[in-house]
N, C-alpha and C. Protein backbone atom coordinates (compact mmCIF):
# COMPACT_ATOMS: atom_id res chain seq x y z
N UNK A 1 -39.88 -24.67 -34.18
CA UNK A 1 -39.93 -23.63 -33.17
C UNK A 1 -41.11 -22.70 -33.45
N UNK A 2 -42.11 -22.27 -32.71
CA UNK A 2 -43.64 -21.94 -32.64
C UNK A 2 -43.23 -20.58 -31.85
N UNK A 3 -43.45 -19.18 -32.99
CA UNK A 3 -43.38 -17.95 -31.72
C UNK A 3 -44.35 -18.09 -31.96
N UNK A 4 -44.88 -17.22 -30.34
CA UNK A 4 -45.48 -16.34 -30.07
C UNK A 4 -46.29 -14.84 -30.00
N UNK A 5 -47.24 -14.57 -30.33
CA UNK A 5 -47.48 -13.30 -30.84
C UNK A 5 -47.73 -12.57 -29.50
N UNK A 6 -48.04 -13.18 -28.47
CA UNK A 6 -48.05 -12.75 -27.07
C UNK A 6 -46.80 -12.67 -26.05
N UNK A 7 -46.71 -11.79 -25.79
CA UNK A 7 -45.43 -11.73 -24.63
C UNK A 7 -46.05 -12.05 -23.51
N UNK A 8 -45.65 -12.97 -22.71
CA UNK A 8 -46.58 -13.31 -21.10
C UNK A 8 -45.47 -12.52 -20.70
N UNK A 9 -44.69 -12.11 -20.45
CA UNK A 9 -43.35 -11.28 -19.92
C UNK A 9 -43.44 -9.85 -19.75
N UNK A 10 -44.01 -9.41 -20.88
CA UNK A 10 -44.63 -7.91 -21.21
C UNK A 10 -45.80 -7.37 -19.80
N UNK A 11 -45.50 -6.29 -19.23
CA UNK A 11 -46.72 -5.50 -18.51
C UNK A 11 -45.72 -4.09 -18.72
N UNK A 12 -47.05 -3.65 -19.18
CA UNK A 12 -47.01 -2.08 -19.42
C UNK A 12 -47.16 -1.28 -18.21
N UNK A 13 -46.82 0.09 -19.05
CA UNK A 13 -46.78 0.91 -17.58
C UNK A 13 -47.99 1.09 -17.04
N UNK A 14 -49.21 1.49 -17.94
CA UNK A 14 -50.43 1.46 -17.63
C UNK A 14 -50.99 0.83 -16.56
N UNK A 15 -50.99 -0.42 -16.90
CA UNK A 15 -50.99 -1.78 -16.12
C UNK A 15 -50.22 -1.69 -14.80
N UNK A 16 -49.20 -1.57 -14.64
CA UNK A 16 -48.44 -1.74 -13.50
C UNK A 16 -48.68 -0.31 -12.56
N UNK A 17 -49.29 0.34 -12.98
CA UNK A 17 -49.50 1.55 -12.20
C UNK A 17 -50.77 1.15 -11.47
N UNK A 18 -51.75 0.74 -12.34
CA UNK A 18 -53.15 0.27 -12.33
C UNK A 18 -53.40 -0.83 -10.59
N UNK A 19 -51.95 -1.67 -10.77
CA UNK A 19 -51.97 -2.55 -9.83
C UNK A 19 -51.42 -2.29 -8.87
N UNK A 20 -50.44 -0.99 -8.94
CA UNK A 20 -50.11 -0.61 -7.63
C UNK A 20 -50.85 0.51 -7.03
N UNK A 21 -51.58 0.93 -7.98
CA UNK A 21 -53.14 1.98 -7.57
C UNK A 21 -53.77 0.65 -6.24
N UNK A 22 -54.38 -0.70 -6.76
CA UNK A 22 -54.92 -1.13 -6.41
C UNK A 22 -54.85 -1.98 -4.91
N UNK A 23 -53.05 -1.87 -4.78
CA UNK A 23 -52.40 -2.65 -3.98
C UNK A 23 -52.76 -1.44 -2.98
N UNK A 24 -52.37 -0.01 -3.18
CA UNK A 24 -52.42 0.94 -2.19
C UNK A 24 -53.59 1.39 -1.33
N UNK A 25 -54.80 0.92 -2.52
CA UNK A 25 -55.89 1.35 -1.96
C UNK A 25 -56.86 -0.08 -2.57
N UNK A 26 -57.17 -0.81 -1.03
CA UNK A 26 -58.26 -2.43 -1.97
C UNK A 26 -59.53 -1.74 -1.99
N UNK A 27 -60.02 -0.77 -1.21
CA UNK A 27 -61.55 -0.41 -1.48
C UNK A 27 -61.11 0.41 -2.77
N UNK A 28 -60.54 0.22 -3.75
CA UNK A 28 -61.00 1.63 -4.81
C UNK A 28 -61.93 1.01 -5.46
N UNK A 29 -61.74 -0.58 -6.10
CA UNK A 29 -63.20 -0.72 -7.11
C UNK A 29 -64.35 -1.25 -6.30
N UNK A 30 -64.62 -0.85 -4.90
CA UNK A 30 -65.75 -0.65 -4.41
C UNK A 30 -66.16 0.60 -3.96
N UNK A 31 -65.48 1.54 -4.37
CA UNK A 31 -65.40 3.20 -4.33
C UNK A 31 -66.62 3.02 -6.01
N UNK A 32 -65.91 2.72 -6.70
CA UNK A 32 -66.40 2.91 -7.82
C UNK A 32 -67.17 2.37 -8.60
N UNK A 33 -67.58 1.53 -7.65
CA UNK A 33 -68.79 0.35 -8.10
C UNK A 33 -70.29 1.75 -7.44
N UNK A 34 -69.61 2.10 -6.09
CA UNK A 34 -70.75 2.90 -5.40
C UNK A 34 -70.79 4.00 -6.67
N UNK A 35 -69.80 4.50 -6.74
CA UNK A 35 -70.17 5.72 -7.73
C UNK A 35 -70.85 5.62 -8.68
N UNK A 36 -70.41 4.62 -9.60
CA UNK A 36 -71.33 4.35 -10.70
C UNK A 36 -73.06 3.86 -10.50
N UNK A 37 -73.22 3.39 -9.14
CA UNK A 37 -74.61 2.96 -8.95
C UNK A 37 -74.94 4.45 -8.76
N UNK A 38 -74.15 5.39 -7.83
CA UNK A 38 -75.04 6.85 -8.44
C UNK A 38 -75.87 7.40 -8.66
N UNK A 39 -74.68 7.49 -9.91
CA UNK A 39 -74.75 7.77 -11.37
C UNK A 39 -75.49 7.60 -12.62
N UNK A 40 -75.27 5.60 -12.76
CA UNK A 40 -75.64 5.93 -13.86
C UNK A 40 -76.78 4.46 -13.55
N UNK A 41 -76.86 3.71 -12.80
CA UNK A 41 -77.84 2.68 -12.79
C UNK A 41 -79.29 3.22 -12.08
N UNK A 42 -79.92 2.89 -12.70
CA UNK A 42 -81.57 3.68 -12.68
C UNK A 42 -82.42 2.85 -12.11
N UNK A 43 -83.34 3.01 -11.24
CA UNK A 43 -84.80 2.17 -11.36
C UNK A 43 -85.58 1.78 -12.89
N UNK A 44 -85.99 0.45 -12.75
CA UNK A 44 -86.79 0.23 -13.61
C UNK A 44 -88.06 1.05 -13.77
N UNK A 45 -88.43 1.27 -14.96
CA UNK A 45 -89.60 2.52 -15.50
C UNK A 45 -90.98 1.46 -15.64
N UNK A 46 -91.71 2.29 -14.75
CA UNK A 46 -93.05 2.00 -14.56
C UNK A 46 -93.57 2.70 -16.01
N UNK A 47 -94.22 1.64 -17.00
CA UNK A 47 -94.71 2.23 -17.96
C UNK A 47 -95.79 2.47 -18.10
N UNK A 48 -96.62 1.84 -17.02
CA UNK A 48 -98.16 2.57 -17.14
C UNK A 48 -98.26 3.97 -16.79
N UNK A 49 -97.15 4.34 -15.28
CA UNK A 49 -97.16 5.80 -14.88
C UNK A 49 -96.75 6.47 -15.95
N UNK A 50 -95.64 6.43 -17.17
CA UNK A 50 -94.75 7.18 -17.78
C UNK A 50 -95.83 7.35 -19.01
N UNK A 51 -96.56 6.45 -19.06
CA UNK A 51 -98.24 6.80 -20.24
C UNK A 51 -99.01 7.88 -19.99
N UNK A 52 -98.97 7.61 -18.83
CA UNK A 52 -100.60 8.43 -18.07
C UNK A 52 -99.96 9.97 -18.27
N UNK A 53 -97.95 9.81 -17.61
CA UNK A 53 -97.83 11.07 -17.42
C UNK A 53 -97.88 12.10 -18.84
N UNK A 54 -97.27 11.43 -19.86
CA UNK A 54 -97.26 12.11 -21.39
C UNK A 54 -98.98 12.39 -22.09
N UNK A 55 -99.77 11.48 -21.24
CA UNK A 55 -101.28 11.81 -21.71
C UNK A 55 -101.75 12.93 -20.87
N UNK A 56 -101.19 13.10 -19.92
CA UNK A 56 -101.27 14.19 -19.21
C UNK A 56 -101.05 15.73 -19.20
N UNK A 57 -100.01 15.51 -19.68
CA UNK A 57 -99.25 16.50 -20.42
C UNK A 57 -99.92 17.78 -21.67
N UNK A 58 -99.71 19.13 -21.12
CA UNK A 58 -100.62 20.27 -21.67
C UNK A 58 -100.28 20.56 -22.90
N UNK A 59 -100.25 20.50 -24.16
CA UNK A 59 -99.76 20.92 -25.31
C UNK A 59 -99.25 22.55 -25.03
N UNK A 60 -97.78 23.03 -25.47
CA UNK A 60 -97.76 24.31 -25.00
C UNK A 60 -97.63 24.73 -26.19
N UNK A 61 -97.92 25.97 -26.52
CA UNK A 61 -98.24 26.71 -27.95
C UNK A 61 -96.69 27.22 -28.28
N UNK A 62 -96.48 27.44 -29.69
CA UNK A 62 -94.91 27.50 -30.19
C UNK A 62 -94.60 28.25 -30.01
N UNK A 63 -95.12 29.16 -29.68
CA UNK A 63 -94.48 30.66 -29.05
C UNK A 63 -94.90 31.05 -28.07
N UNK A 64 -93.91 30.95 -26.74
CA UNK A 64 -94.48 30.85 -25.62
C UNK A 64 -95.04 32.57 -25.10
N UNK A 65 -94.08 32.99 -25.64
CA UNK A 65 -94.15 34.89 -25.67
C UNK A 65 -94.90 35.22 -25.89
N UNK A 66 -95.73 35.04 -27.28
CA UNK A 66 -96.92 35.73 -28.49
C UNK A 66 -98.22 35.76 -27.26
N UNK A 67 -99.08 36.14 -27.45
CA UNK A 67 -100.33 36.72 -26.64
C UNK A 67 -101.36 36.19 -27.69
N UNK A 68 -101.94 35.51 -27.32
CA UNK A 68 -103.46 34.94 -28.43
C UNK A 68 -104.05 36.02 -28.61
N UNK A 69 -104.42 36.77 -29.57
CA UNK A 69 -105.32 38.21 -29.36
C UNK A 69 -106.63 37.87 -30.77
């Protein structure tokens, strides 16, 4: 006789909330696919512009306050 370390029987509450979230509402993980494009997915970085712009760039003196005298 071979147990099992898995319960196929077992769903948590987590889980079962998760799926009746999903049953209630089918657009939510395309709610949240949009959100995350947003957010957090970026255009690819042009690295010749992102060169030019840091060569560009004015050195500012460490104390922006102080007066050169």
């Amino acid at each position: 006789m071979a147990f099992s370390k898995h319960n196929t029987q077992y769903e948590s509450e987590v889980t079962r909330f998760i799926n009746e979230l999903k049953q209630k509402n089918p657009q939510l993980e395309e709610q949240q696919r949009t959100g995350r494009a947003l957010l957090w997915d970026k255009a690819p970085l042009d690295l010749d512009a992102r060169r030019r712009a840091e060569e560009s760039r004015v050195k500012q003196q460490a104390y922006v306050y102080q007066s050169k005298l």
